[in-house]
Protein backbone atom coordinates (compact mmCIF):
# COMPACT_ATOMS: atom_id res chain seq x y z
CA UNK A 1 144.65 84.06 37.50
CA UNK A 2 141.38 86.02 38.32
CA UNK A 3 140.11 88.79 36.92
CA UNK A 4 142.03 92.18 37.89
CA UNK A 5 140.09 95.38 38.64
CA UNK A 6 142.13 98.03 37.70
CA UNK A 7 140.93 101.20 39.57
CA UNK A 8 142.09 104.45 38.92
CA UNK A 9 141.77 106.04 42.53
CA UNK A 10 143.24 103.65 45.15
CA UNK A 11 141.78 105.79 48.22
CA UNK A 12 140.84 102.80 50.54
CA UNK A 13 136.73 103.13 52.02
CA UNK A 14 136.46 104.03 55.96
CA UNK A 15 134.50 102.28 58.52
CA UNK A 16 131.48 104.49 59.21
CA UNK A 17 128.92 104.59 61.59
CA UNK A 18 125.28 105.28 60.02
CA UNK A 19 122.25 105.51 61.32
CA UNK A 20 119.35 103.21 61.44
CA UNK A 21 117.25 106.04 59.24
CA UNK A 22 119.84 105.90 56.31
CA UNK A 23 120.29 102.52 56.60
CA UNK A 24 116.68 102.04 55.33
CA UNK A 25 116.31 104.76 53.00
CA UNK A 26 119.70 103.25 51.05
CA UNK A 27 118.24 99.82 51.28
CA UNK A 28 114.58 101.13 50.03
CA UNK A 29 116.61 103.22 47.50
CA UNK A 30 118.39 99.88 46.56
CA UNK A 31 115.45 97.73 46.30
CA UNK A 32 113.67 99.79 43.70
CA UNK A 33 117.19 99.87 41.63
CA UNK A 34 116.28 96.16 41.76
CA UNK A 35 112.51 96.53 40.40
CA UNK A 36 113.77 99.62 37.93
CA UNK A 37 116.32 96.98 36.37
CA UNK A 38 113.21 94.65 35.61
CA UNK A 39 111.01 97.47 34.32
CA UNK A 40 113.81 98.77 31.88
CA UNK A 41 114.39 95.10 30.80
CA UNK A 42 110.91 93.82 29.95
CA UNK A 43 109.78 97.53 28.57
CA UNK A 44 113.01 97.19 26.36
CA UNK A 45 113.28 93.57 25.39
CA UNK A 46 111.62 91.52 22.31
CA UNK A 47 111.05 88.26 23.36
CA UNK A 48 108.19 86.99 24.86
CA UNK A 49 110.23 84.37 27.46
CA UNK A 50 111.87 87.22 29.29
CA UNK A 51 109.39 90.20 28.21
CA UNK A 52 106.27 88.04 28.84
CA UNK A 53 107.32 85.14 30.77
CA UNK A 54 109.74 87.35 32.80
CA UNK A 55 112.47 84.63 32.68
CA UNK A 56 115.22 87.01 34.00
CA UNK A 57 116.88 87.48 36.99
CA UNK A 58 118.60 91.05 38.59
CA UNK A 59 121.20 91.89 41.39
CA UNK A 60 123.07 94.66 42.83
CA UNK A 61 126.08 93.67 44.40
CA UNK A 62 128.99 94.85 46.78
CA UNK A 63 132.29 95.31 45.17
CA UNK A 64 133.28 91.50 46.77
CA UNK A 65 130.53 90.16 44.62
CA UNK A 66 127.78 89.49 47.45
CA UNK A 67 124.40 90.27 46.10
CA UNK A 68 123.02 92.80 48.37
CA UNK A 69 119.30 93.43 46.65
CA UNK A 70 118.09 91.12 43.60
CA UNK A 71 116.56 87.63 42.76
CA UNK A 72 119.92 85.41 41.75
CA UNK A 73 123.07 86.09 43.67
CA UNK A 74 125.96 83.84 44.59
CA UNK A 75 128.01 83.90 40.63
CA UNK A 76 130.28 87.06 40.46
CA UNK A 77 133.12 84.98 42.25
CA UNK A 78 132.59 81.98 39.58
CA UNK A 79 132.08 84.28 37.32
CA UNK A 80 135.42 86.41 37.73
CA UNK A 81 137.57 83.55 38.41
CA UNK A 82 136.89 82.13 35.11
CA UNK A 83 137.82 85.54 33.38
CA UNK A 84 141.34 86.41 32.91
CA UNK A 85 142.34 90.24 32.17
CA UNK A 86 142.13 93.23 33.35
CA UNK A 87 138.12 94.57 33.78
CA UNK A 88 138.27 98.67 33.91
CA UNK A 89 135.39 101.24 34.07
CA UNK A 90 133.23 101.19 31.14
CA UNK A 91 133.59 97.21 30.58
CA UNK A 92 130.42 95.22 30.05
CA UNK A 93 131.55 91.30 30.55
CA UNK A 94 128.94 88.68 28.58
CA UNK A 95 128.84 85.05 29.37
CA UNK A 96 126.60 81.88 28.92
CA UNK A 97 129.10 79.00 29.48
CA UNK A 98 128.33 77.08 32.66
CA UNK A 99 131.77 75.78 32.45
CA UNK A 100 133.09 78.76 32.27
CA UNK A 101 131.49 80.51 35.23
CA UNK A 102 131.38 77.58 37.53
CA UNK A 103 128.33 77.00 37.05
CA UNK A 104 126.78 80.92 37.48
CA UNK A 105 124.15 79.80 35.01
CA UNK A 106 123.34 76.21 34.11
CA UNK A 107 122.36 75.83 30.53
CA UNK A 108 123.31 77.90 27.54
CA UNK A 109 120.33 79.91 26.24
CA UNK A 110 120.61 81.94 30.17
CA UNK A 111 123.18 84.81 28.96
CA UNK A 112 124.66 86.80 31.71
CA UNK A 113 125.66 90.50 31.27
CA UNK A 114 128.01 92.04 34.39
CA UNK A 115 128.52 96.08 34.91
CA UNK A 116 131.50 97.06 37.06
CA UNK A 117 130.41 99.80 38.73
CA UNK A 118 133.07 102.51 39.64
CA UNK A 119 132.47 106.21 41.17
CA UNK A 120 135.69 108.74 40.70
CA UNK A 121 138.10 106.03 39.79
CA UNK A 122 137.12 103.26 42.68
CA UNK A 123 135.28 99.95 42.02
CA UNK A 124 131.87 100.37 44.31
CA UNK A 125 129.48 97.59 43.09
CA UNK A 126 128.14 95.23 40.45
CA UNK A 127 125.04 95.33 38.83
CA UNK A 128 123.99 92.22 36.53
CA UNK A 129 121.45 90.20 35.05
CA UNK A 130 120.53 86.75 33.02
CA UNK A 131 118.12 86.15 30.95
CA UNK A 132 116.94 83.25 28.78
CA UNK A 133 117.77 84.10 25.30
CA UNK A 134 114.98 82.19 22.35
CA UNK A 135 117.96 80.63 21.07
CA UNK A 136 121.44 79.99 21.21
CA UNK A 137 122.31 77.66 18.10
CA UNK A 138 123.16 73.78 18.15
CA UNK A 139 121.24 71.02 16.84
CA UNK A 140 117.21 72.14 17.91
CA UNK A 141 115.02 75.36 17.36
CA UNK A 142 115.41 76.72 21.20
CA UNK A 143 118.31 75.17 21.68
CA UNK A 144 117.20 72.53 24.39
CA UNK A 145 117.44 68.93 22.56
CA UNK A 146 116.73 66.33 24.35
CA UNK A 147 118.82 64.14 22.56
CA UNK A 148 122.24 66.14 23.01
CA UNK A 149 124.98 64.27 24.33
CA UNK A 150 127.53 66.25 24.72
CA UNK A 151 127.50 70.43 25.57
CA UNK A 152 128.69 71.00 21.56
CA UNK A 153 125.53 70.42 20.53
CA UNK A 154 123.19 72.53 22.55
CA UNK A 155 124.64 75.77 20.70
CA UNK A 156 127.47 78.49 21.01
CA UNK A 157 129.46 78.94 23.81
CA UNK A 158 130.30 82.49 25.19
CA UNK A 159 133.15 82.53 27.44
CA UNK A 160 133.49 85.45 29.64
CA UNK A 161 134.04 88.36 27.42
CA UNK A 162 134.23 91.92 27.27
CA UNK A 163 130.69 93.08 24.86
CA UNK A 164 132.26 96.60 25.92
CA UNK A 165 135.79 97.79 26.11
CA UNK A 166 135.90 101.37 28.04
CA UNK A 167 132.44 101.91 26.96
CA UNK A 168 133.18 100.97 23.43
CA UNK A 169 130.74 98.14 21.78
CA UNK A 170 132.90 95.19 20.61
CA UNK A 171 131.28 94.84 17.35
CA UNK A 172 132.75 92.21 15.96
CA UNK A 173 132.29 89.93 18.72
CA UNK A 174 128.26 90.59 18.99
CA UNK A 175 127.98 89.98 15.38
CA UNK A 176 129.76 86.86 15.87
CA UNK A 177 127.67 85.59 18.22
CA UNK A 178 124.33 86.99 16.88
CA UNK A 179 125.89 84.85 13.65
CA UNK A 180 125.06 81.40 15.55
CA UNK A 181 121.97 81.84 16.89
CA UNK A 182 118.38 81.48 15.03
CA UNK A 183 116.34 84.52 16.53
CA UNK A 184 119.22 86.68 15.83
CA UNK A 185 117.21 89.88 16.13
CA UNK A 186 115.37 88.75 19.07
CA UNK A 187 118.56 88.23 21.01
CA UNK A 188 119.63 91.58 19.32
CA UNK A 189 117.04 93.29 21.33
CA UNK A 190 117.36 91.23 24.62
CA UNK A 191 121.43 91.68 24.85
CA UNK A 192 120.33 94.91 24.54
CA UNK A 193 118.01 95.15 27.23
CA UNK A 194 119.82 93.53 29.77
CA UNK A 195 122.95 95.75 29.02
CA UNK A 196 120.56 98.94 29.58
CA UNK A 197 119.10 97.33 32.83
CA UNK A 198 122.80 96.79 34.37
CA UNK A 199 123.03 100.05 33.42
CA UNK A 200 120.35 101.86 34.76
CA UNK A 201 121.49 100.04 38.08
CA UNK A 202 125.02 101.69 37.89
CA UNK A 203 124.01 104.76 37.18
CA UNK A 204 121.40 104.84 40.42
CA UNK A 205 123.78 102.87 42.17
CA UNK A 206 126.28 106.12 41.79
CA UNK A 207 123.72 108.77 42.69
CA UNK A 208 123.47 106.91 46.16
CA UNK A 209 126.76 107.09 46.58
CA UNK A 210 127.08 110.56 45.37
CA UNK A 211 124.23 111.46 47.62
CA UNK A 212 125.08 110.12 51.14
CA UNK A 213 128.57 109.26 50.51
CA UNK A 214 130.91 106.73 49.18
CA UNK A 215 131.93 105.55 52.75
CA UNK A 216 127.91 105.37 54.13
CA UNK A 217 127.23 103.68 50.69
CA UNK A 218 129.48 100.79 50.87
CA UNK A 219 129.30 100.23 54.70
CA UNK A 220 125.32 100.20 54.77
CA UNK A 221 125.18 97.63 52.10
CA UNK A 222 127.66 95.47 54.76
CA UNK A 223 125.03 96.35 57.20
CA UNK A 224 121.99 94.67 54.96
CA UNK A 225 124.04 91.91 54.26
CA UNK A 226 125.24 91.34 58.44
CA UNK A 227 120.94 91.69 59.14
CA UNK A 228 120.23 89.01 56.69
CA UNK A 229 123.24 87.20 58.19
CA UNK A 230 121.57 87.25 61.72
CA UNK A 231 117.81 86.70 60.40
CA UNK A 232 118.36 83.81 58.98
CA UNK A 233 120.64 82.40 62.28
CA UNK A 234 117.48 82.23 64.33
CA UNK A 235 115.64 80.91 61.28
CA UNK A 236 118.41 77.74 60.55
CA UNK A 237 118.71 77.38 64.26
CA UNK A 238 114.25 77.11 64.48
CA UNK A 239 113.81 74.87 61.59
CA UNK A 240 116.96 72.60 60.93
CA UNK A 241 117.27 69.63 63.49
CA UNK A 242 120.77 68.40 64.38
CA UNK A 243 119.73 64.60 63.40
CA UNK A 244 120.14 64.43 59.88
CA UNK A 245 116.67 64.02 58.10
CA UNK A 246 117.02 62.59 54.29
CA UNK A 247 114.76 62.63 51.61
CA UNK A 248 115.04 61.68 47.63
CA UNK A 249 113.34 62.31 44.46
CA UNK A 250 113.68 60.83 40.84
CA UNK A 251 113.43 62.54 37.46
CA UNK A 252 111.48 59.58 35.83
CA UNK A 253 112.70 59.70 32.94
CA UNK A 254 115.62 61.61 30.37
CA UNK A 255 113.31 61.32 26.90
CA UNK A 256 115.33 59.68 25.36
CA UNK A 257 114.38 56.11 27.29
CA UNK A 258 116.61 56.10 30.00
CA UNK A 259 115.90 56.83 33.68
CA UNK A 260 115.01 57.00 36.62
CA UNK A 261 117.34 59.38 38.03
CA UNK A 262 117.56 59.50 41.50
CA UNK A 263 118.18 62.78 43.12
CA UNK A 264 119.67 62.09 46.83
CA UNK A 265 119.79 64.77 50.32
CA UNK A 266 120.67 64.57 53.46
CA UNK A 267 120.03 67.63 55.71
CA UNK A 268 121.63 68.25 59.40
CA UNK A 269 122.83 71.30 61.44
CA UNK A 270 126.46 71.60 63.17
CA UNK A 271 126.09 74.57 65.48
CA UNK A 272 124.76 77.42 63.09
CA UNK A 273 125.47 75.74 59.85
CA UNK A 274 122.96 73.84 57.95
CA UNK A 275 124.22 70.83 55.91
CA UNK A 276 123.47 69.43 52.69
CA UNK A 277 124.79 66.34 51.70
CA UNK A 278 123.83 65.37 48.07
CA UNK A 279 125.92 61.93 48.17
CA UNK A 280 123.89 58.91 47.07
CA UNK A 281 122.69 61.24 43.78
CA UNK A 282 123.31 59.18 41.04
CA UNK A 283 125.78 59.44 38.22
CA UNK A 284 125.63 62.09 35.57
CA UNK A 285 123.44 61.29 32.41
CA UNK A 286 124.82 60.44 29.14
CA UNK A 287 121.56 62.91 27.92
CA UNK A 288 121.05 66.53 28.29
CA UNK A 289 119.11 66.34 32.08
CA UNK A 290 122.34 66.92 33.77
CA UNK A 291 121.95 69.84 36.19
CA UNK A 292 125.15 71.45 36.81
CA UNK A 293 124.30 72.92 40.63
CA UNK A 294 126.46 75.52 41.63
CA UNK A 295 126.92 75.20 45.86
CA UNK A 296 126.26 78.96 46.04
CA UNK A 297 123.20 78.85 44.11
CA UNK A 298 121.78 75.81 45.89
CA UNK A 299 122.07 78.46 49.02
CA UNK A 300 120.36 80.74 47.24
CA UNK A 301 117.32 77.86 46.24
CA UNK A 302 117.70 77.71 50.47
CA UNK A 303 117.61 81.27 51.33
CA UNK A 304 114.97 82.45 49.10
CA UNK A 305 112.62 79.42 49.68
CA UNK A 306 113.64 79.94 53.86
CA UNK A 307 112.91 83.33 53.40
CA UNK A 308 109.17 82.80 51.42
CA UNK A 309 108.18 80.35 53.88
CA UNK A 310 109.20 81.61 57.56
CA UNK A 311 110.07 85.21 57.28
CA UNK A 312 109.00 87.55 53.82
CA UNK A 313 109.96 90.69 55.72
CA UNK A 314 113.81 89.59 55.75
CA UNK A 315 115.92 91.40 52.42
CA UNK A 316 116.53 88.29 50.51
CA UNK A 317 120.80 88.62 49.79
CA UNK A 318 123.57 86.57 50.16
CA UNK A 319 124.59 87.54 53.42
CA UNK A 320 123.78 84.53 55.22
CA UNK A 321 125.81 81.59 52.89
CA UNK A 322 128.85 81.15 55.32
CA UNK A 323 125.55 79.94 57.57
CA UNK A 324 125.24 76.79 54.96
CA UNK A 325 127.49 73.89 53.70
CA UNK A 326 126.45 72.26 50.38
CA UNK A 327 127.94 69.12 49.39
CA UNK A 328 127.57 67.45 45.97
CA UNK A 329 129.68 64.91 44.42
CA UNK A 330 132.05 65.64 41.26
CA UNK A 331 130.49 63.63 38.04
CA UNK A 332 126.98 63.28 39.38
CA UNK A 333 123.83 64.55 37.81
CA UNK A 334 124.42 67.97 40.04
CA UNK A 335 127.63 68.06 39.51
CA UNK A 336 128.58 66.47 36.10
CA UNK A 337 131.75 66.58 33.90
CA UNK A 338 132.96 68.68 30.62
CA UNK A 339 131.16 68.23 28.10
CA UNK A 340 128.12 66.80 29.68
CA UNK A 341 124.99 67.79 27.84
CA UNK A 342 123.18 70.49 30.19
CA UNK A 343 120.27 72.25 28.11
CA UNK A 344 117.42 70.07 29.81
CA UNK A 345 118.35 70.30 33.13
CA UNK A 346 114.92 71.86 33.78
CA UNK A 347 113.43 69.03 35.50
CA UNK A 348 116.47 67.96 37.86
CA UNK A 349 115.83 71.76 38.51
CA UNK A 350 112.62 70.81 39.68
CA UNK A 351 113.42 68.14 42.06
CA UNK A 352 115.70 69.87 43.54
CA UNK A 353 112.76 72.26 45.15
CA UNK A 354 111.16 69.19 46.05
CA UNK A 355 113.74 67.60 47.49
CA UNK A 356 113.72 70.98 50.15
CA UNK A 357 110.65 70.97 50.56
């Protein structure tokens, strides 16, 4: 069963009409939520991968999970049909567990934090963020051994779980976790700071609302998500050709002596939809370079390099994914099986952006 959201005020929204004014100023408003969450987060956190290195990623999403401003979208559905419960007002969910999330993250040390958002009783957004903890246990300092065969050894795994309860810190559990990892302070701080960022979004997130209305809120961020929808129509329809063009890549080698890999992709358009085909990838690795791609975060790779390269004015959200079709086979280095071995799936990551290009 999926997650339940238990509201206390089940007053359905209205379809509004707003104007093309408030439209922007909401989606202006909304966009500097986004850059406030990464200003709190890197003035707040200890580590120098996600203070320095900024290796963190924010979102503010509708209450269906659709990212409507931020830099990763595309994992609250994973993510909330891996939890089972009830998730109230005041709840602060934790993950790291690709796994668990369908693959919302992809190794272990990137530990998600998810805010329900709620306004007088009713659910009215998400606000979340990952970011790349120092380390998360198992066999290696950083947590990303080469050598790892199975996911058991690249550290501990957090399955969906409620940090908060109503607001309330679950102790226990934090210290629990905190208990397995090597930079315990470190990730201490970080939690910490990604908690407050999600946080800062909410609360901003509700003055919107509270300023031009619940109704205006939730139906202009429909209306950013329907633009990028369109935009990026006359973008697939410009640049992807109905023949189907292929291209590969190889990761050379896994360190461990084994290797090449071959990363396979065949790209075509039916009607509006682009198509990616990622048959002819080869098998998953017995080592830890499997990259477990998540479909909806392959269309994000899409959008956001799309976006970059044709079109920087568009609002970057996940409005446009019905728009792409993302194929990869079960057991294959994109797509491999419990317990493969994920923590150095860094460089498949890095085909993968060459394969698009």
């Amino acid at each position: 069963m999926p997650a339940n959201i238990v509201e206390t005020n089940s007053a359905p929204f209205e379809a509004v009409d707003v104007d093309a004014v408030t439209v922007d100023i909401i989606e202006n408003a909304l966009k500097n939520v986004r850059i406030e969450m990464d200003a709190v987060l890197f003035r707040t956190a200890m580590s120098p991968g996600i203070r320095e290195q900024g290796d963190c990623f924010p979102m503010v999403a509708n209450r269906d999970g659709k990212m409507v401003v931020g830099q990763f979208g595309s994992f609250i559905h994973g993510f909330m049909q891996a939890y089972e419960g009830d998730i109230e007002e005041g709840d602060i969910i934790l993950t790291n567990d690709p796994y668990m999330c369908n693959a919302a993250v992809s190794h272990l040390p990137d530990w998600i934090v998810l805010v329900p958002v709620f306004k007088d009783g009713r659910h009215i957004a998400w606000s979340a963020m990952f970011g790349h903890m120092s380390d998360n246990g198992g066999m290696v300092p950083g947590s990303i051994p080469i050598k790892a065969e199975t996911i058991y050894q690249e550290g501990i795994r957090i399955p969906p779980t409620r940090l908060y309860k109503k607001g309330e810190l679950q102790s226990d559990v934090l210290e629990l976790i905190l208990h397995n990892v090597r930079t315990t302070e470190w990730n201490r701080f970080d939690l910490n700071a990604l908690v407050a960022a999600c946080r800062t979004a909410a609360k901003r997130c509700v003055e919107i609302a509270e300023r031009f209305g619940d109704d205006v809120f939730q139906q202009t961020m429909q209306i950013m998500l329907d633009r990028n929808l369109e935009a990026m129509r006359a973008i697939i329809n410009m640049i992807v050709p109905e023949e189907p063009a292929y291209f590969e890549d190889f990761v050379c080698d896994d360190g461990v002596g084994k290797g090449p890999y071959k990363i396979a992709c065949k790209m075509w358009r039916e009607g509006d939809v682009a198509i990616f085909d990622f048959s002819g990838t080869d098998p998953q690795a017995k080592s830890s370079i499997n990259f477990y791609l998540n479909e909806d975060m392959f269309k994000m790779f899409f959008g956001s390099f799309t976006i970059n390269l044709f079109d920087p004015h568009i609002l970057f959200n996940d409005g446009f994914y019905e728009l792409v079709d993302v194929r990869i086979p079960d057991g294959s280095l994109l797509k491999p099986k419990f317990p493969a071995a994920l923590s150095g799936r860094t460089h498949a990551l890095g085909r993968i952006f060459d394969v698009m290009g």
